[in-house]
PDB file of N, CA and C in Angstrom:
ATOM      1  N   UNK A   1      -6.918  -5.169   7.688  1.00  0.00           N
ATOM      2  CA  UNK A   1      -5.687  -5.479   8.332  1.00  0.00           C
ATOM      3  C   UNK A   1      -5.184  -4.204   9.006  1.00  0.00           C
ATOM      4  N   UNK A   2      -4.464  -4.377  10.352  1.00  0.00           N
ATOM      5  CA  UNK A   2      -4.326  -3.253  10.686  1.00  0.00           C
ATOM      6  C   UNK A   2      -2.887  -4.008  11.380  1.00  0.00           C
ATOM      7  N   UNK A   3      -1.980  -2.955  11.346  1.00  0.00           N
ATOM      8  CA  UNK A   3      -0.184  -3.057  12.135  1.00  0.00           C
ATOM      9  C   UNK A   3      -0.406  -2.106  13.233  1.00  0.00           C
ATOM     10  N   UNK A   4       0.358  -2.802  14.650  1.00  0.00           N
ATOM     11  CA  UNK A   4       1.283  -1.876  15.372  1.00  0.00           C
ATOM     12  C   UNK A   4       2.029  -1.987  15.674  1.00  0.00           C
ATOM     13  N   UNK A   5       2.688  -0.959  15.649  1.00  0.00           N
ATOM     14  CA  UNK A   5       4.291  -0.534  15.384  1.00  0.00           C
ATOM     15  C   UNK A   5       4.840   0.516  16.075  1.00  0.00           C
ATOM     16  N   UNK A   6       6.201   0.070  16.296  1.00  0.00           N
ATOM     17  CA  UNK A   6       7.485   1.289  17.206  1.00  0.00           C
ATOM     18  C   UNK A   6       8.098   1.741  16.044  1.00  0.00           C
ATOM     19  N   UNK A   7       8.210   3.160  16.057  1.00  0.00           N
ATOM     20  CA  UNK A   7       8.950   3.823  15.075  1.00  0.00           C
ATOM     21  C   UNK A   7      10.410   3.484  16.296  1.00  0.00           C
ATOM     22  N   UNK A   8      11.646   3.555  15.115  1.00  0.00           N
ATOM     23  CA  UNK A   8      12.881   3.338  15.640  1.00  0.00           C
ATOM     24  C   UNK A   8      13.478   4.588  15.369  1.00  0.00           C
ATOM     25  N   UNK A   9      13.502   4.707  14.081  1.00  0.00           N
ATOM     26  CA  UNK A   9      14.077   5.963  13.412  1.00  0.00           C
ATOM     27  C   UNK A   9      13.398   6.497  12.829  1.00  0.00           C
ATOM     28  N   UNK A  10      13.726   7.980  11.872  1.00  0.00           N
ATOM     29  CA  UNK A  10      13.246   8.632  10.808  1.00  0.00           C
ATOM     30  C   UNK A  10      14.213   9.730  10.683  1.00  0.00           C
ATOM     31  N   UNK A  11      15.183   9.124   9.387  1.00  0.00           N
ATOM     32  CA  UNK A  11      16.258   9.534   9.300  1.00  0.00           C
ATOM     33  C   UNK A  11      15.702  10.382   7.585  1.00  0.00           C
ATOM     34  N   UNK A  12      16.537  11.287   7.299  1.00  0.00           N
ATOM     35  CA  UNK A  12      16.130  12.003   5.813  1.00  0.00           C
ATOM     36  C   UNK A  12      16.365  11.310   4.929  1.00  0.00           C
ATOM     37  N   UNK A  13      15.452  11.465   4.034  1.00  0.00           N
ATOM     38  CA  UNK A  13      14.962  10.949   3.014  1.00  0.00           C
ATOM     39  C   UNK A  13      15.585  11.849   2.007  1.00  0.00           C
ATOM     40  N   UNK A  14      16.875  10.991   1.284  1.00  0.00           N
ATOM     41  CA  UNK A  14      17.335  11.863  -0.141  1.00  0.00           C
ATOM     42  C   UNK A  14      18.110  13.286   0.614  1.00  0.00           C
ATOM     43  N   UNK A  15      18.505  13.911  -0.085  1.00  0.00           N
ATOM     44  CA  UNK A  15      19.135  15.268  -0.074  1.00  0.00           C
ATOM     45  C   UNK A  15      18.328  16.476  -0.549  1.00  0.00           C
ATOM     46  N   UNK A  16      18.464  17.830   0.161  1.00  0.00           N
ATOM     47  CA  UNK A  16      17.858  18.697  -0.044  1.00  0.00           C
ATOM     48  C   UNK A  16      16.089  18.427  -0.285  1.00  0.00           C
ATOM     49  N   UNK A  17      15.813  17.997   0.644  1.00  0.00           N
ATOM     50  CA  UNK A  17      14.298  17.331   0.636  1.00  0.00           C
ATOM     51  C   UNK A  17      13.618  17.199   1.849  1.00  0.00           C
ATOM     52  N   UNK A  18      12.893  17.972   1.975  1.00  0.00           N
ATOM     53  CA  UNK A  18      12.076  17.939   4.047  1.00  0.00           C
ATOM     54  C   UNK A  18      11.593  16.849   3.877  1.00  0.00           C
ATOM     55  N   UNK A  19      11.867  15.729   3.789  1.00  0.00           N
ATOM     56  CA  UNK A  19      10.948  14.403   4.129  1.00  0.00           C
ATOM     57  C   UNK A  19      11.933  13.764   5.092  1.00  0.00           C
ATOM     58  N   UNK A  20      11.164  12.583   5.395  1.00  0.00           N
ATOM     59  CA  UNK A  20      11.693  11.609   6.156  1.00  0.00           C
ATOM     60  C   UNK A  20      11.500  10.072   5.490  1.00  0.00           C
ATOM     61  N   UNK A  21      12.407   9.192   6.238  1.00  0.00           N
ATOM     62  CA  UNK A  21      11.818   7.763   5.628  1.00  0.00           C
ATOM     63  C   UNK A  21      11.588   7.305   7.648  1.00  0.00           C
ATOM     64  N   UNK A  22      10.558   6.063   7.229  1.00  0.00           N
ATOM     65  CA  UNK A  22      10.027   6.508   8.951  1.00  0.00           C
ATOM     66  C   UNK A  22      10.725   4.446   8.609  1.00  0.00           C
ATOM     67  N   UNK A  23      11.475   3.914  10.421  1.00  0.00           N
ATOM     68  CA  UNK A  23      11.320   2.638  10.081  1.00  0.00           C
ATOM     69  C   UNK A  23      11.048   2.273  11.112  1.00  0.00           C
ATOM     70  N   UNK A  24      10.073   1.603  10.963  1.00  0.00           N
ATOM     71  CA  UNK A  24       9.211   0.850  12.107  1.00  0.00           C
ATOM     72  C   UNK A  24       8.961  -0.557  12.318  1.00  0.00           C
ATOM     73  N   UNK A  25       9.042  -1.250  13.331  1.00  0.00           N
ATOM     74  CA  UNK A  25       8.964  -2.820  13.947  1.00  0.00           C
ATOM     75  C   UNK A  25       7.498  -2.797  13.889  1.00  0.00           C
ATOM     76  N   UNK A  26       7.101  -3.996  13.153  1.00  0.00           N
ATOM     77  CA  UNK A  26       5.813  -4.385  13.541  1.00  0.00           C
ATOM     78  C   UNK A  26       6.105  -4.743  14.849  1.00  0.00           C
ATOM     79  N   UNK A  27       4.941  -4.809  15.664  1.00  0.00           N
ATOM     80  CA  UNK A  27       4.835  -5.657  17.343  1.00  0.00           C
ATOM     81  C   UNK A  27       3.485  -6.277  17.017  1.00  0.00           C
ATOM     82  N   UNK A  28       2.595  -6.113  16.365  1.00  0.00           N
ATOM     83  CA  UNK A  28       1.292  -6.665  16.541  1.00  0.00           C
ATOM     84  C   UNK A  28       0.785  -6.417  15.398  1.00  0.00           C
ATOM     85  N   UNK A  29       0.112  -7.731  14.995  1.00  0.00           N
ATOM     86  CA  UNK A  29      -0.955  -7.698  13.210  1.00  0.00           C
ATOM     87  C   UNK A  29      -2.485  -7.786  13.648  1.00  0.00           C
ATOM     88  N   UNK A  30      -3.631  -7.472  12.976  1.00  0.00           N
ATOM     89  CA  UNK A  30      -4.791  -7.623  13.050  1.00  0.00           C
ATOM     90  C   UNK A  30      -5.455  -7.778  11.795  1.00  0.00           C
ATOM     91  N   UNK A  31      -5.523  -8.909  11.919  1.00  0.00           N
ATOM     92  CA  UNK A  31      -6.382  -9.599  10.374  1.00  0.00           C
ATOM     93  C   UNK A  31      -7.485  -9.756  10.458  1.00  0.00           C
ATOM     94  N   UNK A  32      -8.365  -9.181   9.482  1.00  0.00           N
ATOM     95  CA  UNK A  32      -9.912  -9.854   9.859  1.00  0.00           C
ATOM     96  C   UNK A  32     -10.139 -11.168   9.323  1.00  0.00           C
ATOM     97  N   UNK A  33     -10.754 -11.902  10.099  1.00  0.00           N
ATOM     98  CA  UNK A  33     -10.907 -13.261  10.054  1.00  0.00           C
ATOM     99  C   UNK A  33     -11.190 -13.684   8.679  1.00  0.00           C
ATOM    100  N   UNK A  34     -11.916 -12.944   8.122  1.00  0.00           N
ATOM    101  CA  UNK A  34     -12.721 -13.430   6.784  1.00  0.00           C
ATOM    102  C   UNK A  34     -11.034 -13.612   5.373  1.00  0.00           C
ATOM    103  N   UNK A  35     -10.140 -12.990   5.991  1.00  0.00           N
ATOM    104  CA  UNK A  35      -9.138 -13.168   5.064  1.00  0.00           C
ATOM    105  C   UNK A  35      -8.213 -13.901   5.041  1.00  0.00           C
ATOM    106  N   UNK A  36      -8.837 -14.774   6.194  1.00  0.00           N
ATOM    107  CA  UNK A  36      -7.503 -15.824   6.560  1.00  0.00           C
ATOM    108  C   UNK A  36      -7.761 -17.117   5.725  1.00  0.00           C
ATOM    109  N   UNK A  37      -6.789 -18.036   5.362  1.00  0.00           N
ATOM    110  CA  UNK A  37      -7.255 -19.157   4.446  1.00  0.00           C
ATOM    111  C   UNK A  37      -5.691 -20.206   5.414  1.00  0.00           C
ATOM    112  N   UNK A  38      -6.028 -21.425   5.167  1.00  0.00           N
ATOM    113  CA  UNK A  38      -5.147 -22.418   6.090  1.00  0.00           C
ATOM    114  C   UNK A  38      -6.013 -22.969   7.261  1.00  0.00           C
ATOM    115  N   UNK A  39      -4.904 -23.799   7.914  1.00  0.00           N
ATOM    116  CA  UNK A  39      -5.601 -24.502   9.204  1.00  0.00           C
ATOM    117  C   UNK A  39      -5.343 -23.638  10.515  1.00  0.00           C
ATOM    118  N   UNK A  40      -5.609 -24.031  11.264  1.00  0.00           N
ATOM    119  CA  UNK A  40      -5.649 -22.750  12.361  1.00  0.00           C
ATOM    120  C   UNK A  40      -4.692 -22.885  13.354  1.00  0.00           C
ATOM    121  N   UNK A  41      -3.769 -23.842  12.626  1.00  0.00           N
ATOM    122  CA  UNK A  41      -1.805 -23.924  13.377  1.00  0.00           C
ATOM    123  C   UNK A  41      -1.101 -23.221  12.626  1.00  0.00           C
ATOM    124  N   UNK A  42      -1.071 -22.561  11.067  1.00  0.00           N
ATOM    125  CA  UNK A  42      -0.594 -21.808  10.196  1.00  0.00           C
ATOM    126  C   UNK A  42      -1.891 -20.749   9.190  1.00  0.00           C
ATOM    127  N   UNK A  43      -2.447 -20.340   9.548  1.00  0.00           N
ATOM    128  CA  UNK A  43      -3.189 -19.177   8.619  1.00  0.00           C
ATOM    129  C   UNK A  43      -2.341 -18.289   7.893  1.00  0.00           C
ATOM    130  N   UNK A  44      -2.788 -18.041   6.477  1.00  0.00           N
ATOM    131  CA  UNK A  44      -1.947 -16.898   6.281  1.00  0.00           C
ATOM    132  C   UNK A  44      -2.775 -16.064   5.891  1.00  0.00           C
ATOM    133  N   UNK A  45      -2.544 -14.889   5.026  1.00  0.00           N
ATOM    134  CA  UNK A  45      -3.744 -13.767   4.158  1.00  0.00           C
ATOM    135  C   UNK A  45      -3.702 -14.419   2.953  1.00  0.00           C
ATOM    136  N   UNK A  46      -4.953 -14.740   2.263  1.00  0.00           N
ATOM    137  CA  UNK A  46      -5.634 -14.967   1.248  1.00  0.00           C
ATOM    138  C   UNK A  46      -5.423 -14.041  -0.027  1.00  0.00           C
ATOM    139  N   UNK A  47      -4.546 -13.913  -0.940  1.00  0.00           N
ATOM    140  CA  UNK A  47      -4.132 -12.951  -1.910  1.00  0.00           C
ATOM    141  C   UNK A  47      -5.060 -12.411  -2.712  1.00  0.00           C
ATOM    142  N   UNK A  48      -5.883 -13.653  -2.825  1.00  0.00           N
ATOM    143  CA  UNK A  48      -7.324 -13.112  -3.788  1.00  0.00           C
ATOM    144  C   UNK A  48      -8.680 -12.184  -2.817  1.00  0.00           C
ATOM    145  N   UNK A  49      -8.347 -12.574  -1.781  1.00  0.00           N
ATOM    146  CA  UNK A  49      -9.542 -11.339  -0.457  1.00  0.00           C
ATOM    147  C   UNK A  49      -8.897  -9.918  -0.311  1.00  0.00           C
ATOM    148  N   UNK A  50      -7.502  -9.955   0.048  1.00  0.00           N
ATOM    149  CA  UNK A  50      -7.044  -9.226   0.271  1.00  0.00           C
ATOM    150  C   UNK A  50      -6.887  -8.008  -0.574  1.00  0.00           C
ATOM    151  N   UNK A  51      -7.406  -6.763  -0.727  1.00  0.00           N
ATOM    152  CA  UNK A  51      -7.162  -5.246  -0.798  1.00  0.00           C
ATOM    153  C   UNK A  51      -6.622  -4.647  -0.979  1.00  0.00           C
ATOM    154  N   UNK A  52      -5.202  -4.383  -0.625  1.00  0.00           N
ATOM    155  CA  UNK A  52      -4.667  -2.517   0.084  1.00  0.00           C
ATOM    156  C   UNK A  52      -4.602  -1.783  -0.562  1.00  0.00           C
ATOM    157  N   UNK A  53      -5.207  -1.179   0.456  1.00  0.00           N
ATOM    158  CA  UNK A  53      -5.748   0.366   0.040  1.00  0.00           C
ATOM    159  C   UNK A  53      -4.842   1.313  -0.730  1.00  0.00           C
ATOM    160  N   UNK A  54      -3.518   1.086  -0.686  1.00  0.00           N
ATOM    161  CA  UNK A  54      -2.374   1.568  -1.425  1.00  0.00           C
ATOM    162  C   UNK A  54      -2.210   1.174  -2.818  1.00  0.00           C
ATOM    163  N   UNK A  55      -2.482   0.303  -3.070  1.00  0.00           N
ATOM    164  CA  UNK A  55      -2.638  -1.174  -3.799  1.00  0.00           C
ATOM    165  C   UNK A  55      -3.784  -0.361  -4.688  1.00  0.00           C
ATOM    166  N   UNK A  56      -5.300  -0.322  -4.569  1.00  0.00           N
ATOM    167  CA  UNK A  56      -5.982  -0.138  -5.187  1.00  0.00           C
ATOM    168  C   UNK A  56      -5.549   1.819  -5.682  1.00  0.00           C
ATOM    169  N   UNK A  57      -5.054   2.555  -4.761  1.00  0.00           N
ATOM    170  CA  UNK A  57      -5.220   3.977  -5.391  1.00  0.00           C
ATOM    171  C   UNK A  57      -3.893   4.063  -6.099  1.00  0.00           C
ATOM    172  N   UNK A  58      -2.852   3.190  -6.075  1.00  0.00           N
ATOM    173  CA  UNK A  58      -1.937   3.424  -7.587  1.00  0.00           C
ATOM    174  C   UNK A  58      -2.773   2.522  -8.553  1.00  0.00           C
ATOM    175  N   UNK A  59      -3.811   1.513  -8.446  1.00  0.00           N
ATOM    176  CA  UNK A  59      -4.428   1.235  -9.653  1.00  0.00           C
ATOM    177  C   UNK A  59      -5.300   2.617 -10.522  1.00  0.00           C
ATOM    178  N   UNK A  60      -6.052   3.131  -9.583  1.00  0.00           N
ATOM    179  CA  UNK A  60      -6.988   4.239  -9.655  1.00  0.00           C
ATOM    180  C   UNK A  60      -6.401   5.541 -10.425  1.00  0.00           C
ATOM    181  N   UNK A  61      -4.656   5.558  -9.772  1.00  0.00           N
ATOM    182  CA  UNK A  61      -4.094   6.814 -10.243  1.00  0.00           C
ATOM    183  C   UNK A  61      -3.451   5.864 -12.171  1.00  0.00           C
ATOM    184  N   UNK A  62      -3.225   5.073 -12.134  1.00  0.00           N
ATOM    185  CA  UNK A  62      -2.657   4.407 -13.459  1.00  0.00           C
ATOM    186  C   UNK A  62      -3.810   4.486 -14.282  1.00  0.00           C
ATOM    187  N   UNK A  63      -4.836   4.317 -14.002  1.00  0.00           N
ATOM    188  CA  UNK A  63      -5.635   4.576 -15.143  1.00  0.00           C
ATOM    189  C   UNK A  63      -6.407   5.635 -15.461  1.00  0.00           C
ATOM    190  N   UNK A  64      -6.505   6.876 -14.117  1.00  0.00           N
ATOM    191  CA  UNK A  64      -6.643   8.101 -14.423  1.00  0.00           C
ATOM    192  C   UNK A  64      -5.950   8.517 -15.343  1.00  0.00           C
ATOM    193  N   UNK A  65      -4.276   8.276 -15.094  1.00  0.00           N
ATOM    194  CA  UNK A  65      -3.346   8.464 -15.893  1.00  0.00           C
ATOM    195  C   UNK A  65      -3.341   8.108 -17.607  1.00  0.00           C
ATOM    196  N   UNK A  66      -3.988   6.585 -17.531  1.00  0.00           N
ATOM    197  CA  UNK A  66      -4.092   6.468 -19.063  1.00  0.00           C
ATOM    198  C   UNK A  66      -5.048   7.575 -19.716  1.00  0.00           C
ATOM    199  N   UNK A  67      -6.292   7.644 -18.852  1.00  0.00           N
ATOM    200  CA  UNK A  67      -7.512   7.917 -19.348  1.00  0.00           C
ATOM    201  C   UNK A  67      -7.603   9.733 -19.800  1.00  0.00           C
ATOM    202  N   UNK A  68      -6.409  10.378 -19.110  1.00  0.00           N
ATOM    203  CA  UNK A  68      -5.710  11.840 -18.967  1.00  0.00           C
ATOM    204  C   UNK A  68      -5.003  11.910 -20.424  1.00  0.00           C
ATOM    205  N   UNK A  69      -4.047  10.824 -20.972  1.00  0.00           N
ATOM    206  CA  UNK A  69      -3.131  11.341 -21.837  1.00  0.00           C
ATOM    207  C   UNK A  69      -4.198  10.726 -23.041  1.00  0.00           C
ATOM    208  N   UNK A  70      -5.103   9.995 -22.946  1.00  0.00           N
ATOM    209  CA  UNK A  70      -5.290  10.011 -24.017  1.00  0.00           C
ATOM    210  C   UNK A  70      -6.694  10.984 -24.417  1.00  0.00           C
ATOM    211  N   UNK A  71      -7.122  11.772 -23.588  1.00  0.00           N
ATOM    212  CA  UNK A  71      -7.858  12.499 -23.849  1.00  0.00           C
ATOM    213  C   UNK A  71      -6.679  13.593 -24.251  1.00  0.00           C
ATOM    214  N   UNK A  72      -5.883  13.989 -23.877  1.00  0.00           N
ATOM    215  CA  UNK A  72      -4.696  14.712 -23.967  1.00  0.00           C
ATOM    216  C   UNK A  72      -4.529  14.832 -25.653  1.00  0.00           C
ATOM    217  N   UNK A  73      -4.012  13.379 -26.128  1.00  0.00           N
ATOM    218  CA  UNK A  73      -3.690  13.083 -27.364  1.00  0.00           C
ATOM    219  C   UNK A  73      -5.267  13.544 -28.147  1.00  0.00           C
ATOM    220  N   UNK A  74      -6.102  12.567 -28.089  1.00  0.00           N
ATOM    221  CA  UNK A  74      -7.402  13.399 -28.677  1.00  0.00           C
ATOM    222  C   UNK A  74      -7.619  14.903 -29.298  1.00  0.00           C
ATOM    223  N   UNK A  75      -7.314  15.393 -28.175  1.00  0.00           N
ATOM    224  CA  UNK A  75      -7.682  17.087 -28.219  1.00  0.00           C
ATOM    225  C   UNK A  75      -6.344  17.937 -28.426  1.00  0.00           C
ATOM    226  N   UNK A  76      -5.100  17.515 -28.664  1.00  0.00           N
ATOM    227  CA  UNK A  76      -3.901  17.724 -29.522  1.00  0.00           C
ATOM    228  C   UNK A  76      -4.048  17.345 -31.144  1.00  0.00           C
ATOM    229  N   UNK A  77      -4.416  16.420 -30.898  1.00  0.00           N
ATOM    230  CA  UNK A  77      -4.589  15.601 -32.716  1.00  0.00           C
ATOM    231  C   UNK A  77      -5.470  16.395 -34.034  1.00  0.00           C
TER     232      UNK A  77
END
């Protein structure tokens, strides 16, 4: 899946903090076909095909995370 998008703003993020929060209009989606499920007057994304990549690396970091404290605990104990 891929978005494009107009940034509108990017106003600061929090206090005393160099970031930004960015907010942007989708204008255009790109789905790959294989993830679409429905008739082809309403398609939507398929929850069980679908991915994101964001999605999978807080899974990746949550169980690094388990897999960290309890070696942690181990070698404290």
């Amino acid at each position: 899946m891929q978005m494009e998008g107009i940034v509108h703003e990017w106003p600061p993020f929090g206090k005393n903090v160099s970031a930004n929060a960015f907010e942007i209009h989708i204008v255009r989606l790109h789905v790959q076909q294989s993830l679409l499920i429905g008739d082809d007057s309403r398609p939507h994304i398929d929850p069980e095909k679908w991915r994101p990549l964001i999605m999978s690396f807080c899974l990746f970091l949550a169980s690094e995370a388990k897999s960290t404290a309890r070696a942690w605990r181990n070698r404290t104990s």
